[in-house]
C-alpha atoms as a PDB file:
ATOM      1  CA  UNK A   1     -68.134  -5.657 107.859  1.00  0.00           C
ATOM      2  CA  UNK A   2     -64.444  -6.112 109.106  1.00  0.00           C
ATOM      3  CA  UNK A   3     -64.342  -6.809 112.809  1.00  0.00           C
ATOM      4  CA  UNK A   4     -63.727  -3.159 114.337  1.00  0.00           C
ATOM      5  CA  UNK A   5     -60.411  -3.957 115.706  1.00  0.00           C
ATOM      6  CA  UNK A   6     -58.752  -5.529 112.644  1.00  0.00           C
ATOM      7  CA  UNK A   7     -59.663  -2.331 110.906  1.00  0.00           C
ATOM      8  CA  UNK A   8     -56.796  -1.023 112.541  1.00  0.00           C
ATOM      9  CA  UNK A   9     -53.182  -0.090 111.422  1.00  0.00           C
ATOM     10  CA  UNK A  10     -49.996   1.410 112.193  1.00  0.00           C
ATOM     11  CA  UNK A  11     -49.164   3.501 109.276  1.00  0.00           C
ATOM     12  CA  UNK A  12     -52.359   5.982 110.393  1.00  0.00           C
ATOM     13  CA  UNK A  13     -52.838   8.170 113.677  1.00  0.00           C
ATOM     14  CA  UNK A  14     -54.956   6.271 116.071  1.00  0.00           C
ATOM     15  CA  UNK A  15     -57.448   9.044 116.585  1.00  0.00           C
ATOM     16  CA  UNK A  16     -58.028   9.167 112.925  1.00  0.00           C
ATOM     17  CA  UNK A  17     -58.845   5.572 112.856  1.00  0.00           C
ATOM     18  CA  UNK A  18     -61.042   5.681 115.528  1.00  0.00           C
ATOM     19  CA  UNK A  19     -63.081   8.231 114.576  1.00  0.00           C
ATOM     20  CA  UNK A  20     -63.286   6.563 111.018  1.00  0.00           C
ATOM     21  CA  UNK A  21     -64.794   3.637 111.917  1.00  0.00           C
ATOM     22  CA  UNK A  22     -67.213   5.212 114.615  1.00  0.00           C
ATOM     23  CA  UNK A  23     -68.215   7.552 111.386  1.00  0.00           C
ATOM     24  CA  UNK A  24     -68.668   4.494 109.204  1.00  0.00           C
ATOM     25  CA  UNK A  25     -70.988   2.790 112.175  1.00  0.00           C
ATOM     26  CA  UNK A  26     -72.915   6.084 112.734  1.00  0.00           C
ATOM     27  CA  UNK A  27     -73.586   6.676 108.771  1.00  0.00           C
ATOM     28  CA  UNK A  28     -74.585   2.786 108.043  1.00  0.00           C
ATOM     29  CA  UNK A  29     -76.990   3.124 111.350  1.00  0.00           C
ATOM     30  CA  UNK A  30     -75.580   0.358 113.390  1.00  0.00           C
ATOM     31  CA  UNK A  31     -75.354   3.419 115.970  1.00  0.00           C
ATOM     32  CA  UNK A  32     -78.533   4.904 115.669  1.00  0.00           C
ATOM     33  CA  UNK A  33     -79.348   8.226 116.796  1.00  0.00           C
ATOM     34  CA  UNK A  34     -79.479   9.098 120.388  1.00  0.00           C
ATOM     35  CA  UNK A  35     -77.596   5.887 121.408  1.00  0.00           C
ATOM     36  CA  UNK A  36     -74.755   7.359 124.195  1.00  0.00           C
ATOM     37  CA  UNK A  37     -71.449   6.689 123.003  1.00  0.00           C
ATOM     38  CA  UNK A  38     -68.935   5.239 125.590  1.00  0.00           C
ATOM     39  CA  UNK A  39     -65.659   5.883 126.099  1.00  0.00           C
ATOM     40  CA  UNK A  40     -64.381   2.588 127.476  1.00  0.00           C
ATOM     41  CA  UNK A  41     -66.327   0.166 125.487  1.00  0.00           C
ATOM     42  CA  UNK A  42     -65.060   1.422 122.344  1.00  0.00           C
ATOM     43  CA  UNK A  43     -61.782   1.474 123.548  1.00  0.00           C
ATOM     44  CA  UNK A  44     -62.278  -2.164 124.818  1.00  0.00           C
ATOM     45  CA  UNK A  45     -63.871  -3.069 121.275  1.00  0.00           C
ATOM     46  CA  UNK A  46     -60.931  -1.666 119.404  1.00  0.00           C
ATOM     47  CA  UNK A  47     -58.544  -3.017 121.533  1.00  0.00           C
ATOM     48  CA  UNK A  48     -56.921   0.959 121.941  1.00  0.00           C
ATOM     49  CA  UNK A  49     -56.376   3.241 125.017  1.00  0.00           C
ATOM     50  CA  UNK A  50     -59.336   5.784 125.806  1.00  0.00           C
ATOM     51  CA  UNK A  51     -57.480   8.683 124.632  1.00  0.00           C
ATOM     52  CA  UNK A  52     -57.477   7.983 120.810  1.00  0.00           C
ATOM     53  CA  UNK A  53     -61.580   7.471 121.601  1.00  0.00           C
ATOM     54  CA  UNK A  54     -61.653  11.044 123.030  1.00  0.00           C
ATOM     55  CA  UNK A  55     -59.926  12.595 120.047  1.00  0.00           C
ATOM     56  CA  UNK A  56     -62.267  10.722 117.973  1.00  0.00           C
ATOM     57  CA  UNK A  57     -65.080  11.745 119.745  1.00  0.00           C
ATOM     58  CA  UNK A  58     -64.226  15.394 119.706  1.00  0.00           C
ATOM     59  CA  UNK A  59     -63.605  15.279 115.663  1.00  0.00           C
ATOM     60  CA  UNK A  60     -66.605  13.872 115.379  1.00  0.00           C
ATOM     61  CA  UNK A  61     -68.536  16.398 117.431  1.00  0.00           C
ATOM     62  CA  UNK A  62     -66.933  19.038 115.101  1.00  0.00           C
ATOM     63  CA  UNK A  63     -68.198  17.379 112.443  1.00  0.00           C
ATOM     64  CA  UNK A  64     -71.747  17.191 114.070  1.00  0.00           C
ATOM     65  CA  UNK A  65     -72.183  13.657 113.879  1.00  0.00           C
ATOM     66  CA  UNK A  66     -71.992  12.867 117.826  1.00  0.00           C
ATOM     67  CA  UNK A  67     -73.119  15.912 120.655  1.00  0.00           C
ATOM     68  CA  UNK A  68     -72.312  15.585 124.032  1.00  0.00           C
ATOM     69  CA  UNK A  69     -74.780  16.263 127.453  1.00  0.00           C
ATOM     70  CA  UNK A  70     -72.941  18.119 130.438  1.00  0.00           C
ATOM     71  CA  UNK A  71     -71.749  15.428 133.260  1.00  0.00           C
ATOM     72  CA  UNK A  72     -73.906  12.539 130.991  1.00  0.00           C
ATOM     73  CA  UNK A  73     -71.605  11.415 127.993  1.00  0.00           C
ATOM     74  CA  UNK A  74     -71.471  11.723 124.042  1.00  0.00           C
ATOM     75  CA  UNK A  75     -74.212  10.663 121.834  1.00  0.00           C
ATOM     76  CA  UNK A  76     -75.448   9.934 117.868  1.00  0.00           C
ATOM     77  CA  UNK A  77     -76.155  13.000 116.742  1.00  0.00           C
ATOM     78  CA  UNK A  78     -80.040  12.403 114.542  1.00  0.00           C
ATOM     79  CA  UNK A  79     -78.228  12.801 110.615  1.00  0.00           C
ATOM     80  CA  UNK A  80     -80.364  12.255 107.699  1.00  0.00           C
ATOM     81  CA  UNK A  81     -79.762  11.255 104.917  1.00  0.00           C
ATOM     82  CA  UNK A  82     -81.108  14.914 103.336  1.00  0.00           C
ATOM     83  CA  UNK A  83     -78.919  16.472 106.174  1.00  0.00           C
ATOM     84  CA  UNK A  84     -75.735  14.451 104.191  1.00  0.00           C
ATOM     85  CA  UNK A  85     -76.972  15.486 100.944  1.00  0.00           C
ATOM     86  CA  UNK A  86     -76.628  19.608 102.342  1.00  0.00           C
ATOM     87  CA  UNK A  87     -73.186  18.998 103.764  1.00  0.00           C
ATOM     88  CA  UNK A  88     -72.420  17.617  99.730  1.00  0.00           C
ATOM     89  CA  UNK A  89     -74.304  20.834  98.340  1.00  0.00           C
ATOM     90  CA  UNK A  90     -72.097  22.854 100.777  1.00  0.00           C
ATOM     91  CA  UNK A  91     -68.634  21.157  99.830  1.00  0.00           C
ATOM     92  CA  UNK A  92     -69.241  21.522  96.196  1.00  0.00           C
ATOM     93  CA  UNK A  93     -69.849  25.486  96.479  1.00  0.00           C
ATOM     94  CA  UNK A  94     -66.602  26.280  98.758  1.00  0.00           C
ATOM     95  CA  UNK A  95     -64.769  23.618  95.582  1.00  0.00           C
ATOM     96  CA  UNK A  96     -66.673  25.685  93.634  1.00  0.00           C
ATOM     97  CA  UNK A  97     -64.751  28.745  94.930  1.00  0.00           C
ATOM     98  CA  UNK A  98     -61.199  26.888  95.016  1.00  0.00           C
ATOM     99  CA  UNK A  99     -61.595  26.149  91.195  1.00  0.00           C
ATOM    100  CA  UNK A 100     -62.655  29.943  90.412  1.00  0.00           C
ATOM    101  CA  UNK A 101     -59.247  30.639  92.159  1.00  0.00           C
ATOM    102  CA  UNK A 102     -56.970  28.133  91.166  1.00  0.00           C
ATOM    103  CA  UNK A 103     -57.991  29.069  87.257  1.00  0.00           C
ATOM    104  CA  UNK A 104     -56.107  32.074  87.790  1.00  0.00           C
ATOM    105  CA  UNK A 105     -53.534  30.662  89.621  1.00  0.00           C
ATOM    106  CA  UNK A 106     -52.865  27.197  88.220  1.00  0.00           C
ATOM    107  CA  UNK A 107     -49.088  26.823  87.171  1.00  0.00           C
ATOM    108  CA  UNK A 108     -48.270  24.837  84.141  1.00  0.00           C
ATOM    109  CA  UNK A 109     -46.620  22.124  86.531  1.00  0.00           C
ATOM    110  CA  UNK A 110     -49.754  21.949  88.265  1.00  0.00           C
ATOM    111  CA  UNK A 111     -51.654  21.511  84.931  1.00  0.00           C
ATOM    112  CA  UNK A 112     -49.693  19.130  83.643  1.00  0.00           C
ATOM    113  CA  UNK A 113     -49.786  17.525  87.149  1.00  0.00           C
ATOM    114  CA  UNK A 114     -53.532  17.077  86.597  1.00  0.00           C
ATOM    115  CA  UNK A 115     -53.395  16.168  82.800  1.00  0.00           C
ATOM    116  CA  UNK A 116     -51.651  13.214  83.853  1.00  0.00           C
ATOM    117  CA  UNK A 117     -53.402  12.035  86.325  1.00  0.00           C
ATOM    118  CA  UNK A 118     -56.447  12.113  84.499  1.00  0.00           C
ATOM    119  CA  UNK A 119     -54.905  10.089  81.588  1.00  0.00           C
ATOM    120  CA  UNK A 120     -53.894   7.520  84.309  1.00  0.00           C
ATOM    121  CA  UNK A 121     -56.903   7.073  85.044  1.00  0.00           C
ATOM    122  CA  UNK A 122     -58.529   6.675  81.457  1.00  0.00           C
ATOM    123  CA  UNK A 123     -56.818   2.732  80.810  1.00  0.00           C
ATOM    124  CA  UNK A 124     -58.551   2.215  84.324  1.00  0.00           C
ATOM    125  CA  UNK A 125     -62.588   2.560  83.250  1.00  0.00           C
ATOM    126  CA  UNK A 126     -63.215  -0.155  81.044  1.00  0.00           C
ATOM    127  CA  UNK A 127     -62.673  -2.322  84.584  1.00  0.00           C
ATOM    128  CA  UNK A 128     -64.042   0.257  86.910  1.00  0.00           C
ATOM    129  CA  UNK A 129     -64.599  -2.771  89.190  1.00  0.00           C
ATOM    130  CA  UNK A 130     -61.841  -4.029  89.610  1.00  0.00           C
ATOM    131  CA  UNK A 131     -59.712  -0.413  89.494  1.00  0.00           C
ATOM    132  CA  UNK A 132     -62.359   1.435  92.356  1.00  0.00           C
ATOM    133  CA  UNK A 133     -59.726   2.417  94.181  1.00  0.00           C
ATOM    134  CA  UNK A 134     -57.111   3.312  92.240  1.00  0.00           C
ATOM    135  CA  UNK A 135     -59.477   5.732  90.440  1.00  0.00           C
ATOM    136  CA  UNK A 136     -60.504   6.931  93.135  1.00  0.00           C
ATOM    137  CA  UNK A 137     -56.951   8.166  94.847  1.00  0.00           C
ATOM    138  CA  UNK A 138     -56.407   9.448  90.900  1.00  0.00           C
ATOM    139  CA  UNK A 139     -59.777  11.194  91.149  1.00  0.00           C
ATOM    140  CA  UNK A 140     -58.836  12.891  95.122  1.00  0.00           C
ATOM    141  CA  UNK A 141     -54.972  14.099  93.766  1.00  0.00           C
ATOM    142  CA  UNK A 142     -56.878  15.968  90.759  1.00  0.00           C
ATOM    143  CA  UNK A 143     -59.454  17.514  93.266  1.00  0.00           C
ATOM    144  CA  UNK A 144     -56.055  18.128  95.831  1.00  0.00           C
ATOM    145  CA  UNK A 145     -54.145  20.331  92.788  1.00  0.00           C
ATOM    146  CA  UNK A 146     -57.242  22.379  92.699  1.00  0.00           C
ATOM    147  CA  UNK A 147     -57.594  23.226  96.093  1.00  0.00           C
ATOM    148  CA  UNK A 148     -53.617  23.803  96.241  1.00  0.00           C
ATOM    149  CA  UNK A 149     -53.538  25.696  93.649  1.00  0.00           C
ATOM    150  CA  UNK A 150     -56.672  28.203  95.213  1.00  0.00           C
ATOM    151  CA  UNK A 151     -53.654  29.067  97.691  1.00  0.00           C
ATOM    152  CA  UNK A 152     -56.501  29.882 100.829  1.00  0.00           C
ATOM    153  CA  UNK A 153     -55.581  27.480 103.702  1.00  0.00           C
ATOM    154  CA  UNK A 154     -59.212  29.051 105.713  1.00  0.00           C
ATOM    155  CA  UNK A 155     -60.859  27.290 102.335  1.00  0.00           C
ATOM    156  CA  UNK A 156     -58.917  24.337 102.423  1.00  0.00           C
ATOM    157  CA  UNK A 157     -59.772  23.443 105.878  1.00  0.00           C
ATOM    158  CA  UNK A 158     -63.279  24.213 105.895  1.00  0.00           C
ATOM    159  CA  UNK A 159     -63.409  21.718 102.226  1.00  0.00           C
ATOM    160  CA  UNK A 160     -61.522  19.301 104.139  1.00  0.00           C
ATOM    161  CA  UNK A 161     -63.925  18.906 107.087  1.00  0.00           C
ATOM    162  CA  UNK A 162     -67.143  18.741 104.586  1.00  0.00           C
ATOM    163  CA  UNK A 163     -64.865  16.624 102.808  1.00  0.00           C
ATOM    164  CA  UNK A 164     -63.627  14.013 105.262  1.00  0.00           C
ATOM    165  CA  UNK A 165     -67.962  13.345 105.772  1.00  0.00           C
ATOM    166  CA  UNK A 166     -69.083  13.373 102.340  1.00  0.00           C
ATOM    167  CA  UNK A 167     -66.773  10.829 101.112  1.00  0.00           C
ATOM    168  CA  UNK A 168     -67.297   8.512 104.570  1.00  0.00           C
ATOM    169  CA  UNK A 169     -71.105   8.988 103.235  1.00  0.00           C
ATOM    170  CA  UNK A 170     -69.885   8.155  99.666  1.00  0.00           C
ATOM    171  CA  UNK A 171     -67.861   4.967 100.479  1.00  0.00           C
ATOM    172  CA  UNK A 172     -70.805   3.447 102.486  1.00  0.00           C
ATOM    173  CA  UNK A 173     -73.232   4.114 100.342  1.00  0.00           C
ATOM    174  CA  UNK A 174     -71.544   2.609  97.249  1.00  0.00           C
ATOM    175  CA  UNK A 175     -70.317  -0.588  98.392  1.00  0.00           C
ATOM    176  CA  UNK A 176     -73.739  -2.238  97.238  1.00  0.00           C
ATOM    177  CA  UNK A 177     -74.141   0.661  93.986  1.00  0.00           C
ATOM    178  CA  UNK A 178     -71.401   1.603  92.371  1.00  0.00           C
ATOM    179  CA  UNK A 179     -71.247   4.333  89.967  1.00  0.00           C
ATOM    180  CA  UNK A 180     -70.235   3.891  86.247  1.00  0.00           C
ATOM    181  CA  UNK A 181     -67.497   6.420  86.526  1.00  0.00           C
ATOM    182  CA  UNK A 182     -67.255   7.668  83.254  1.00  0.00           C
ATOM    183  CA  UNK A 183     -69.289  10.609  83.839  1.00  0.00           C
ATOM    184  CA  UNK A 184     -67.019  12.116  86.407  1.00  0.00           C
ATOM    185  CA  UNK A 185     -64.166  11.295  84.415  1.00  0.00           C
ATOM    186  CA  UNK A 186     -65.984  13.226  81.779  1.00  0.00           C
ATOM    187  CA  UNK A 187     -66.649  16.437  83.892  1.00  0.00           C
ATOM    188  CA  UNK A 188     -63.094  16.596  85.215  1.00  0.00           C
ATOM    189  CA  UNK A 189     -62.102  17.002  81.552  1.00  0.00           C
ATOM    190  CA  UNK A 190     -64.384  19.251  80.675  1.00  0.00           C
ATOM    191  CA  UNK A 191     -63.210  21.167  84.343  1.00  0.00           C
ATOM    192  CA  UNK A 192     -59.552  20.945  83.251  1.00  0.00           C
ATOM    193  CA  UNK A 193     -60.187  22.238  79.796  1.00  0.00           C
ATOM    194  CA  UNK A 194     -61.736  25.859  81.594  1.00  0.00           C
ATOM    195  CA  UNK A 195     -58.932  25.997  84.365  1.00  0.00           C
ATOM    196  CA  UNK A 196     -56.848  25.748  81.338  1.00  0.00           C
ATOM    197  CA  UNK A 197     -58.355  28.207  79.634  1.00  0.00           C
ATOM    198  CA  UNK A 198     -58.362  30.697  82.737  1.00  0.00           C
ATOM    199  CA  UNK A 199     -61.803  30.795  82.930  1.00  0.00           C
ATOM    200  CA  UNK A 200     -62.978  31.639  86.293  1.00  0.00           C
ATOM    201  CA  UNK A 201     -66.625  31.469  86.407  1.00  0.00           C
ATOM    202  CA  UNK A 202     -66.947  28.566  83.784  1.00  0.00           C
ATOM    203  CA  UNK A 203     -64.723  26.228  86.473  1.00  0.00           C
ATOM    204  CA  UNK A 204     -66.761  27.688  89.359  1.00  0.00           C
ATOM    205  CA  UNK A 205     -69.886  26.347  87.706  1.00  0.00           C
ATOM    206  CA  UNK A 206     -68.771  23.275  86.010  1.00  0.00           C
ATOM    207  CA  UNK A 207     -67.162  22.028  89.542  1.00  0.00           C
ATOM    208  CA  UNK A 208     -70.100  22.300  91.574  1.00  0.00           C
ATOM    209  CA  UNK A 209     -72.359  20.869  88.753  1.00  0.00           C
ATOM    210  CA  UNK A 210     -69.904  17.793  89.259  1.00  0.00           C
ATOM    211  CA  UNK A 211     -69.958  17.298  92.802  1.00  0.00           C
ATOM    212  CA  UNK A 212     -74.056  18.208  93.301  1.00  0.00           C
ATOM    213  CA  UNK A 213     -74.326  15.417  90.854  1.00  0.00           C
ATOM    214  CA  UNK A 214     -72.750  12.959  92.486  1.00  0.00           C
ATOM    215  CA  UNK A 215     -73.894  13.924  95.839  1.00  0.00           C
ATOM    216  CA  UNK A 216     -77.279  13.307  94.288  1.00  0.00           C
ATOM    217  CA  UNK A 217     -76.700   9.581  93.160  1.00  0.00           C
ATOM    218  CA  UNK A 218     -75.002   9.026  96.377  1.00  0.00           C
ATOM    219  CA  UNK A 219     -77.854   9.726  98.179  1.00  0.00           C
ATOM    220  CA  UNK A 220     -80.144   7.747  96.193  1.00  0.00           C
ATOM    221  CA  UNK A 221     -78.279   5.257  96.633  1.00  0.00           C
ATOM    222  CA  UNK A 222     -78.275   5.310 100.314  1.00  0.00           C
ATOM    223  CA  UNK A 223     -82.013   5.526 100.381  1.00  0.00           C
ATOM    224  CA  UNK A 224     -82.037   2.296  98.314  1.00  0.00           C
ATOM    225  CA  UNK A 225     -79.531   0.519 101.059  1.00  0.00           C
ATOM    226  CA  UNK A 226     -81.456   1.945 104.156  1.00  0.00           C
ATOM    227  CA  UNK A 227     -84.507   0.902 102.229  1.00  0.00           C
ATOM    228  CA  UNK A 228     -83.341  -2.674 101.673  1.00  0.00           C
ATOM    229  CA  UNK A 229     -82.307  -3.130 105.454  1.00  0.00           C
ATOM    230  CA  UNK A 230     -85.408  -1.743 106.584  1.00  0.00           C
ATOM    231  CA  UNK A 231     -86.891  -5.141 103.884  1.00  0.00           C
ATOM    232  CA  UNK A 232     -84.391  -7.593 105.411  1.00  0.00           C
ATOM    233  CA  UNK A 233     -85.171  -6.336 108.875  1.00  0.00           C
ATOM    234  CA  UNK A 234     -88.943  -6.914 108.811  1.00  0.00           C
ATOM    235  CA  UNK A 235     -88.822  -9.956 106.799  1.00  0.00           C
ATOM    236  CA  UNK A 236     -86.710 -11.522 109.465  1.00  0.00           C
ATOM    237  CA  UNK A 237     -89.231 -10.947 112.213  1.00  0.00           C
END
């Protein structure tokens, strides 16, 4: 891992920072649950102000990652990896609901917006590798029409919180198991072809299909990485 500090840039809020890379410690379980969360040493380690770490803090309470004890301090909130896995079933019905309303509403801009991105990203798969990222901002924008398009900003907020821990969940888990992404790349076409054809219940059901299925290899893959650690750990003693 990235020394903590150097993980930080200018081009991003502070706060948002911050509470990323707490989120990324909490989820890989180098803070493990129950351990108090201070202020001032997490400041000190990423060499910011303490005010940044209380916005941070405070996100990630909303979130439910962290709680906090009256005149005692925040601490790890006890996540599982099943509890993850529910947050992903409940992002991918409220998507569900912003692609039942966006079929309706979709302009042909907005269509041809998402056509395009997907063919950007089709050159990309045969080096999936190598391209991770770039499919992956290709992959967000297509989701981002969808929800813009659903024109609810109560539903767009709520996604976006869900959203902001499922894919801090996704990105740890697959740095050791990375998914072939040819299936997904394969359900958003087959979810563009019913928002094109205006069909409402079709999208609803073919977009949470897509993200329970991912959420599902995303899990198993962070029982596999927990699992090895837990391996590495014990054979070390």
């Amino acid at each position: 891992m990235t020394e903590p500090a150097k993980q930080i840039v200018a081009s991003r809020p502070l706060r948002e920072q911050v509470a990323d890379i707490i989120r990324g410690m909490i989820l890989r379980g180098e803070l493990g649950p129950g351990e108090q969360l201070s202020e001032r040493a997490i400041g000190q380690m990423l060499q910011v102000s303490t005010t940044p770490v209380k916005e941070a803090l405070r996100t990630l309470q909303a979130e439910g990652l962290i709680y906090t004890k009256p005149r005692s301090g925040s601490y790890v909130a006890d996540i599982s990896i099943d509890d993850m896995l529910k947050i992903a079933f409940m992002r991918s019905s409220l998507e569900g609901v912003a692609a039942y309303y966006a079929s309706a509403a979709l302009t042909e801009a907005q269509l041809d917006q998402m056509r395009q991105l997907l063919d950007a990203v089709e050159p990309l798969l045969p080096d999936y590798r190598t391209h991770q990222e770039e499919i992956h901002q290709h992959n967000v924008a297509f989701h981002n029409v969808i929800r813009q398009a659903a024109g609810n900003s109560y539903l767009t907020n709520q996604i976006e919180t869900l959203r902001t821990i499922d894919y801090s969940f996704r990105r740890i888990a697959q740095m050791s198991y990375i998914e072939e992404p040819l299936p997904a790349h394969r359900e958003h076409r087959e979810i563009l072809s019913a928002l094109e054809g205006r069909q409402a219940d079709r999208s609803e059901a073919l977009m949470v299909a897509h993200i329970r299925r991912v959420a599902v290899y995303v899990a198993d893959c962070a029982k596999a990485l927990r699992a090895k650690k837990a391996l590495d750990k014990s054979e070390g003693t």
